[in-house]
PDB file of N, CA and C in Angstrom:
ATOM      1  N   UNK A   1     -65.346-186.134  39.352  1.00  0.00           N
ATOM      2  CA  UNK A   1     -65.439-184.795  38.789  1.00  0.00           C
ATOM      3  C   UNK A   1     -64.513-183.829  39.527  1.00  0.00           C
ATOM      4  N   UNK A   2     -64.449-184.156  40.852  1.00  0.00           N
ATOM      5  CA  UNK A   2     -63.691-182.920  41.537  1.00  0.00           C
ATOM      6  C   UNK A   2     -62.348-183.436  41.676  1.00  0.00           C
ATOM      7  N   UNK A   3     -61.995-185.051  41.249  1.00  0.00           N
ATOM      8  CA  UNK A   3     -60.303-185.211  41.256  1.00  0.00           C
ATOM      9  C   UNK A   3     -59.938-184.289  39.335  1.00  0.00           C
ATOM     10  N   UNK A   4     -61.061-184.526  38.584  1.00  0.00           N
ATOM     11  CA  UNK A   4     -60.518-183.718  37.100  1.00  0.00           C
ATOM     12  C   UNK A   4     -60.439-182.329  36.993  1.00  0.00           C
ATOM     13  N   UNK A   5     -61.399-181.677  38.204  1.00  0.00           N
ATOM     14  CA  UNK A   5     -61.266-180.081  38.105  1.00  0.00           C
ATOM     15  C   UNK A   5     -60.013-179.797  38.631  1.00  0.00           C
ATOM     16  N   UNK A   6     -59.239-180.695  39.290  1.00  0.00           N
ATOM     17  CA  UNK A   6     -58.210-180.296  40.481  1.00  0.00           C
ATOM     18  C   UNK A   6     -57.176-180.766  39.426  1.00  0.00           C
ATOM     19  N   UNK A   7     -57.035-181.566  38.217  1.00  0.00           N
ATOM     20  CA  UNK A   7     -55.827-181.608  37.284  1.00  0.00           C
ATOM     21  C   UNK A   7     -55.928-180.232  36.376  1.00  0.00           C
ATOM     22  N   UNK A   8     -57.436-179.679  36.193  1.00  0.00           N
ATOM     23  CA  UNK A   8     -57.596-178.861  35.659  1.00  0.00           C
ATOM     24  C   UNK A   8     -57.078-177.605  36.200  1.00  0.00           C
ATOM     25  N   UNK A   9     -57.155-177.210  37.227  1.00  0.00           N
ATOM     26  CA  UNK A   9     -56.574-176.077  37.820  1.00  0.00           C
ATOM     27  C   UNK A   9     -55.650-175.719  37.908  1.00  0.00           C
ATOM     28  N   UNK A  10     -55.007-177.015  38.466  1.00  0.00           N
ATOM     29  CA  UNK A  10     -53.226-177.101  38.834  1.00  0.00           C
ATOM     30  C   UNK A  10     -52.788-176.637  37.476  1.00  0.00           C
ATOM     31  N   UNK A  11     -52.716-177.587  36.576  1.00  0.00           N
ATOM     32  CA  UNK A  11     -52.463-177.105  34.786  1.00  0.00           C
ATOM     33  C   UNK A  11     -52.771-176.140  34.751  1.00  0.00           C
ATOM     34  N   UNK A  12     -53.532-175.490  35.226  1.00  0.00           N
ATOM     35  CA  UNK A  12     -53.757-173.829  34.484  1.00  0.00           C
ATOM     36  C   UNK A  12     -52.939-172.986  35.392  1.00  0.00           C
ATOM     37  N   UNK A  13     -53.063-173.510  36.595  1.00  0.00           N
ATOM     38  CA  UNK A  13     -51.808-172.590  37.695  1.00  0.00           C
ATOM     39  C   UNK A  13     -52.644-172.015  38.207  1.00  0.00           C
ATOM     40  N   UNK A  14     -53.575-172.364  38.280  1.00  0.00           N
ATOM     41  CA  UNK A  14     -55.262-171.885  39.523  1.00  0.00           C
ATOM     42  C   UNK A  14     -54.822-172.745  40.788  1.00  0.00           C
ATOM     43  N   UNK A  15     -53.665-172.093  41.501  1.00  0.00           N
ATOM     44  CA  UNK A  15     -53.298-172.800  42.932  1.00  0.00           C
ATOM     45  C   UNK A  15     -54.000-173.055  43.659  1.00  0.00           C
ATOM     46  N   UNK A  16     -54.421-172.021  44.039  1.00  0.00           N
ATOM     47  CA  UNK A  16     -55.595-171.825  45.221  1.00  0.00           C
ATOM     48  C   UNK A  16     -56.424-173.007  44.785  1.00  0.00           C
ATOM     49  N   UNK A  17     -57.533-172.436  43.915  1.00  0.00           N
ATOM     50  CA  UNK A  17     -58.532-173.669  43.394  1.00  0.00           C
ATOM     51  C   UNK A  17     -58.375-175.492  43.449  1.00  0.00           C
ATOM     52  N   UNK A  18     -57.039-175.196  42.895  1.00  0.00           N
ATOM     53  CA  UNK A  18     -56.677-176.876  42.875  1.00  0.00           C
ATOM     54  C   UNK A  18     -56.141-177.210  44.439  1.00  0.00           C
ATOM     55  N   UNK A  19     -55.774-176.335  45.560  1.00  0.00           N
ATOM     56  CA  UNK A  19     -55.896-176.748  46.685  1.00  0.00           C
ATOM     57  C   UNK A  19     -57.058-177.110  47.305  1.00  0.00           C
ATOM     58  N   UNK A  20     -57.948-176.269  46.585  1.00  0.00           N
ATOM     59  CA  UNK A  20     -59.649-176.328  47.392  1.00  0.00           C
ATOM     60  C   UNK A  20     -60.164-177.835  46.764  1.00  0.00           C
ATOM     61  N   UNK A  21     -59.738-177.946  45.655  1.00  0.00           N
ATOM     62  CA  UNK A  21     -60.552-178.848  45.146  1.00  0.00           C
ATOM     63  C   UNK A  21     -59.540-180.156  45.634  1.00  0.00           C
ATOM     64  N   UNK A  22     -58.376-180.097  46.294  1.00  0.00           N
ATOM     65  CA  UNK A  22     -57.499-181.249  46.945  1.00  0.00           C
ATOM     66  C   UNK A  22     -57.869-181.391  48.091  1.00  0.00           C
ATOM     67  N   UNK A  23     -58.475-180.589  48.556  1.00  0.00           N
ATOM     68  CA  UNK A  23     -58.962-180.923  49.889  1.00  0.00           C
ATOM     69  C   UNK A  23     -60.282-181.045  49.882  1.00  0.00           C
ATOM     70  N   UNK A  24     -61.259-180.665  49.160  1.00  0.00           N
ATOM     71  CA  UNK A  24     -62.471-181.280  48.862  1.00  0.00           C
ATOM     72  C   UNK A  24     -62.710-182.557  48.556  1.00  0.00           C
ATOM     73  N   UNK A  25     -61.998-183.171  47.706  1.00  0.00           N
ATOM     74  CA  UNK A  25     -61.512-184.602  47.140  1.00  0.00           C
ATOM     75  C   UNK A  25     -61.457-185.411  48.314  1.00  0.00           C
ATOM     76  N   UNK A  26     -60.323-185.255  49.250  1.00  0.00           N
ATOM     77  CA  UNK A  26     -60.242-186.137  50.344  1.00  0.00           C
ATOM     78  C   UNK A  26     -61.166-185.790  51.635  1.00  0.00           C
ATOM     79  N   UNK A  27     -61.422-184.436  51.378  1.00  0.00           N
ATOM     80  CA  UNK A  27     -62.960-184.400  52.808  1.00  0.00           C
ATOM     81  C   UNK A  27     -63.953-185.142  52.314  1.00  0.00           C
ATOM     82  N   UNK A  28     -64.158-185.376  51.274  1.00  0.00           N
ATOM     83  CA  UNK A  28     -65.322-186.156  50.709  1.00  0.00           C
ATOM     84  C   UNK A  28     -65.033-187.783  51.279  1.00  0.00           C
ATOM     85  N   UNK A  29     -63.942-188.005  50.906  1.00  0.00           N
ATOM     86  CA  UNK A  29     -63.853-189.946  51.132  1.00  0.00           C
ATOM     87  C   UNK A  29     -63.672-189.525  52.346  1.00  0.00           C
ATOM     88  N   UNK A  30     -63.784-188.734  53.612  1.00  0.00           N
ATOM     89  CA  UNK A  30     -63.367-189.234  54.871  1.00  0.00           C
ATOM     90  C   UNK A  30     -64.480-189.167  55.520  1.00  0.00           C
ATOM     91  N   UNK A  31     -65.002-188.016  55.242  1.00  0.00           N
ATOM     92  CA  UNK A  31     -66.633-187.891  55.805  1.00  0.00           C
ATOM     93  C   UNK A  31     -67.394-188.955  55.062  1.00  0.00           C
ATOM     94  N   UNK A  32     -67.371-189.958  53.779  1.00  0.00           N
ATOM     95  CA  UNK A  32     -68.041-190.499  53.561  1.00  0.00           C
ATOM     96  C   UNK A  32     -67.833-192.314  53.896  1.00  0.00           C
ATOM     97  N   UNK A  33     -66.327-191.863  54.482  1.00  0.00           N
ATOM     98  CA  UNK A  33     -65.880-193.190  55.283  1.00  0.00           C
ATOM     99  C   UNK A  33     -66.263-193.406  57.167  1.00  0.00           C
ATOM    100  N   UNK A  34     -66.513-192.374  57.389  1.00  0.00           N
ATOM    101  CA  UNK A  34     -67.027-191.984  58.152  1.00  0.00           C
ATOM    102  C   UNK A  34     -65.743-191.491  59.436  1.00  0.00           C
ATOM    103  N   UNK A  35     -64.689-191.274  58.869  1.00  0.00           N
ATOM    104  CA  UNK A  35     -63.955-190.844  59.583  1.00  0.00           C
ATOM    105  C   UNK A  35     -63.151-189.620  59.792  1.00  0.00           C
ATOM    106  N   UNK A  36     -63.931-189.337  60.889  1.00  0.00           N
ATOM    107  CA  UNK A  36     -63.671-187.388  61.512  1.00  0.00           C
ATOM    108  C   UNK A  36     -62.162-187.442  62.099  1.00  0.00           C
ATOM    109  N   UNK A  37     -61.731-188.544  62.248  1.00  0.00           N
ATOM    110  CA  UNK A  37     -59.873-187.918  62.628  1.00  0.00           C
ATOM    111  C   UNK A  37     -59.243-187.396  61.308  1.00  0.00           C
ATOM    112  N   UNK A  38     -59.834-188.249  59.998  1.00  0.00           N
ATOM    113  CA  UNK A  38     -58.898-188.138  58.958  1.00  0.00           C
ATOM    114  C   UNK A  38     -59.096-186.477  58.369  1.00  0.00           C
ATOM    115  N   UNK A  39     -60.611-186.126  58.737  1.00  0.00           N
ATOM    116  CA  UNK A  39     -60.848-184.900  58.553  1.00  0.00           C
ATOM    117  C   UNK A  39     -60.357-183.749  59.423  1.00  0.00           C
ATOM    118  N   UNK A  40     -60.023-183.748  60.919  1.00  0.00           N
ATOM    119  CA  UNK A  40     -59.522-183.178  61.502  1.00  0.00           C
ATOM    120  C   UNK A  40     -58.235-183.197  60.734  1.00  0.00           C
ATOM    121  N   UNK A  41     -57.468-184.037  60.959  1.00  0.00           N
ATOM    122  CA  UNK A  41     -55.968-183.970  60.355  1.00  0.00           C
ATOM    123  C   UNK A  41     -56.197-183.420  59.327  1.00  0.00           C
ATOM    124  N   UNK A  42     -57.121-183.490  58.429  1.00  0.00           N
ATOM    125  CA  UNK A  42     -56.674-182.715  56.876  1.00  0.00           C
ATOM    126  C   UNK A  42     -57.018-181.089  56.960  1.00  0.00           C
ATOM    127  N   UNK A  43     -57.920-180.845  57.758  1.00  0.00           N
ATOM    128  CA  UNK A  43     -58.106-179.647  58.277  1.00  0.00           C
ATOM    129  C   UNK A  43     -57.081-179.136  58.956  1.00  0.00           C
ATOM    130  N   UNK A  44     -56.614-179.638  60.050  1.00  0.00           N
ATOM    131  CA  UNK A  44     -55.889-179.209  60.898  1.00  0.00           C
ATOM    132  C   UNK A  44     -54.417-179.157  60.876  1.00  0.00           C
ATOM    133  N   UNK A  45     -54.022-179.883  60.005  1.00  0.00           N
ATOM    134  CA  UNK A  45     -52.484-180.628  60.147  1.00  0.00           C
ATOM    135  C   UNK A  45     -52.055-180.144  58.449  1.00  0.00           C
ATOM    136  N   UNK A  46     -52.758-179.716  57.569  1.00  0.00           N
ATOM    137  CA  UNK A  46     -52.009-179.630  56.328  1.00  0.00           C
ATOM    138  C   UNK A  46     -51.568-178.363  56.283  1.00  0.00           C
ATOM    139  N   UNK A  47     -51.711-177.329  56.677  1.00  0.00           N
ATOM    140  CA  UNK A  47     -51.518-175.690  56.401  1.00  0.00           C
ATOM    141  C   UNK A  47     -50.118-175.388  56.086  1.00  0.00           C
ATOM    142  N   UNK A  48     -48.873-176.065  56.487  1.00  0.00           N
ATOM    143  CA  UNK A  48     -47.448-176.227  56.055  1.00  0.00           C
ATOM    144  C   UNK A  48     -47.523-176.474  54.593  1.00  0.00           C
ATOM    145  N   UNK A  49     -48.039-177.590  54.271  1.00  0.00           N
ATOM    146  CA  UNK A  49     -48.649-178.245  52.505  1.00  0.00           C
ATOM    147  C   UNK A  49     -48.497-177.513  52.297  1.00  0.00           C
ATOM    148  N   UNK A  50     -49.642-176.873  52.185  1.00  0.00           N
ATOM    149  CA  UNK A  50     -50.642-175.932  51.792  1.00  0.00           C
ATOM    150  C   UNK A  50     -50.159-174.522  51.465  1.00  0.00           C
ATOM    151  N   UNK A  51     -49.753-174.314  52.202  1.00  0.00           N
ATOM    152  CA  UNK A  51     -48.683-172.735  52.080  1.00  0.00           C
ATOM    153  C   UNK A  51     -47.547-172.907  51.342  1.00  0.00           C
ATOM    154  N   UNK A  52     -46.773-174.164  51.222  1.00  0.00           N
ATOM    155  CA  UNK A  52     -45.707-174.818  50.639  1.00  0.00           C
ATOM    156  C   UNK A  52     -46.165-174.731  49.091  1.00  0.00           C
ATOM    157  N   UNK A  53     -47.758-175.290  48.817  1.00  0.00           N
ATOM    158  CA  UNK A  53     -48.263-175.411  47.392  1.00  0.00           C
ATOM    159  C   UNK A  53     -48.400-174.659  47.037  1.00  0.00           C
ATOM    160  N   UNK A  54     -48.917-173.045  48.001  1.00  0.00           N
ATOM    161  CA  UNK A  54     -48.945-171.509  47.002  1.00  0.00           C
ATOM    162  C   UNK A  54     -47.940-170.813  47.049  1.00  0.00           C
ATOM    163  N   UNK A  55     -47.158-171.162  47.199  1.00  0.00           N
ATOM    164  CA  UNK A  55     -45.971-170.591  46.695  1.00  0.00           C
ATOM    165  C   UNK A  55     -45.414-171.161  46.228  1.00  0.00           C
ATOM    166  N   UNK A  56     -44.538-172.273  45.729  1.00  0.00           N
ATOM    167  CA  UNK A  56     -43.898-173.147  44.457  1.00  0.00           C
ATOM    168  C   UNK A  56     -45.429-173.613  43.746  1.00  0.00           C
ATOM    169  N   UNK A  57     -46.614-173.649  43.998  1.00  0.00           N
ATOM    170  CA  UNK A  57     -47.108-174.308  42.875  1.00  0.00           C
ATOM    171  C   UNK A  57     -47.096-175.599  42.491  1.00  0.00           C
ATOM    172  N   UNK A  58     -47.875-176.123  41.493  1.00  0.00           N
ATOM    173  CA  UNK A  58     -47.617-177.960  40.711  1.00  0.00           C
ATOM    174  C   UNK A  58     -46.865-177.765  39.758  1.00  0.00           C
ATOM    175  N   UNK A  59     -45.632-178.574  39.805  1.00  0.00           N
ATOM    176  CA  UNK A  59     -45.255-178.790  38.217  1.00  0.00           C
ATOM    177  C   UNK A  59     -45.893-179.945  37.718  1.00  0.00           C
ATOM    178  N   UNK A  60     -45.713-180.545  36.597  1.00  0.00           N
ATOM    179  CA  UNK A  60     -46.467-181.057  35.744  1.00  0.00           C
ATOM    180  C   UNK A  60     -46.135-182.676  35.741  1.00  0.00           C
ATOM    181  N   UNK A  61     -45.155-183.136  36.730  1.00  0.00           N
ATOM    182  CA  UNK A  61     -44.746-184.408  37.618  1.00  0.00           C
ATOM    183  C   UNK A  61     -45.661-184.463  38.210  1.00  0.00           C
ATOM    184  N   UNK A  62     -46.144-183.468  39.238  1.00  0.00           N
ATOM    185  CA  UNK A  62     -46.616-183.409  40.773  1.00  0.00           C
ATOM    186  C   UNK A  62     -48.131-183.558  40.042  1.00  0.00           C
ATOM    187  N   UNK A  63     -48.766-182.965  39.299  1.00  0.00           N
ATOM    188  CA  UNK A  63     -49.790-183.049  38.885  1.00  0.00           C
ATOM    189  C   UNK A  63     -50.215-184.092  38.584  1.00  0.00           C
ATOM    190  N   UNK A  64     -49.385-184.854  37.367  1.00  0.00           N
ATOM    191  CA  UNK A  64     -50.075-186.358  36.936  1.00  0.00           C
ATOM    192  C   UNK A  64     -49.607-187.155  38.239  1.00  0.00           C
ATOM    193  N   UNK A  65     -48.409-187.227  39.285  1.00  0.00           N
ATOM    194  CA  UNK A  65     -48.769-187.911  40.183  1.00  0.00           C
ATOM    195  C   UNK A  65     -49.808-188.141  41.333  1.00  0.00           C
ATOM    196  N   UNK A  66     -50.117-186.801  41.209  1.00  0.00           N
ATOM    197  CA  UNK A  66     -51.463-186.867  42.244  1.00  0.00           C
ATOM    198  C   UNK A  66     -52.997-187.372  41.334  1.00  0.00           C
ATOM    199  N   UNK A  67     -53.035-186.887  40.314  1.00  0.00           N
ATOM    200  CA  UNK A  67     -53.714-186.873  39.039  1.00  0.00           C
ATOM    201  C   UNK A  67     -53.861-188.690  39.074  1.00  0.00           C
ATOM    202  N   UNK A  68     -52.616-189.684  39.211  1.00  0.00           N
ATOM    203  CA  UNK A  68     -52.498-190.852  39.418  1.00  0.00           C
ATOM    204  C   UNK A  68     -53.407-191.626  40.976  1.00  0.00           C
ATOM    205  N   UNK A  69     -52.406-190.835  41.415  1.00  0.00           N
ATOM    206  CA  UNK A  69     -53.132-191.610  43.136  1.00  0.00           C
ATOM    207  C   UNK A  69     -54.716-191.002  43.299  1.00  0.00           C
ATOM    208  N   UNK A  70     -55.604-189.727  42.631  1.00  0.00           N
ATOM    209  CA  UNK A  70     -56.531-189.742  43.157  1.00  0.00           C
ATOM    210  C   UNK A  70     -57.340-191.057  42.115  1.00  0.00           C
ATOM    211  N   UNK A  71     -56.813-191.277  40.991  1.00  0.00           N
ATOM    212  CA  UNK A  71     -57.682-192.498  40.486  1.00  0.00           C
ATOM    213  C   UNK A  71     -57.305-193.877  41.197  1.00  0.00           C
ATOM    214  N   UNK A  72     -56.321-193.818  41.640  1.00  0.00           N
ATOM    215  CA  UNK A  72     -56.409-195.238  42.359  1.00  0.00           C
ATOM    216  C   UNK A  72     -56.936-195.430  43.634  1.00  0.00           C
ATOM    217  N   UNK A  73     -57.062-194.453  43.945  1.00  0.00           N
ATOM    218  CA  UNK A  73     -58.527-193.836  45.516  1.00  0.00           C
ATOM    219  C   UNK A  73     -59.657-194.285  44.773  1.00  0.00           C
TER     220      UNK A  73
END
């Protein structure tokens, strides 16, 4: 549900949102893998991304490719 809200957002150009919900997505499998480095790093280490994604945004490549890899997660 939260990898389809995050194709949903991006497509609408709800940046922010579809960042929250990209990083919700993978805090979920790490805390539920049980691993707190992968969560530190995604916490700690993406904010370059992240700032990179609100300002250019998804185009509609970047979308179905991530849109791709979160179903094969």
């Amino acid at each position: 549900a939260v990898a389809d809200r995050f194709v949903a957002a991006a497509r609408g150009g709800e940046v922010v949102e579809a960042l929250r919900l990209n990083r919700l997505f993978h805090r979920t499998i790490s805390e539920a893998a049980g691993n707190p480095m992968a969560v530190e790093i995604l916490e700690g280490r993406s904010a370059l991304i992240y700032a990179l994604r609100r300002r250019h945004g998804y185009d509609a490549a970047k979308v179905d490719a991530v849109a791709a890899e979160h179903a094969a997660i």
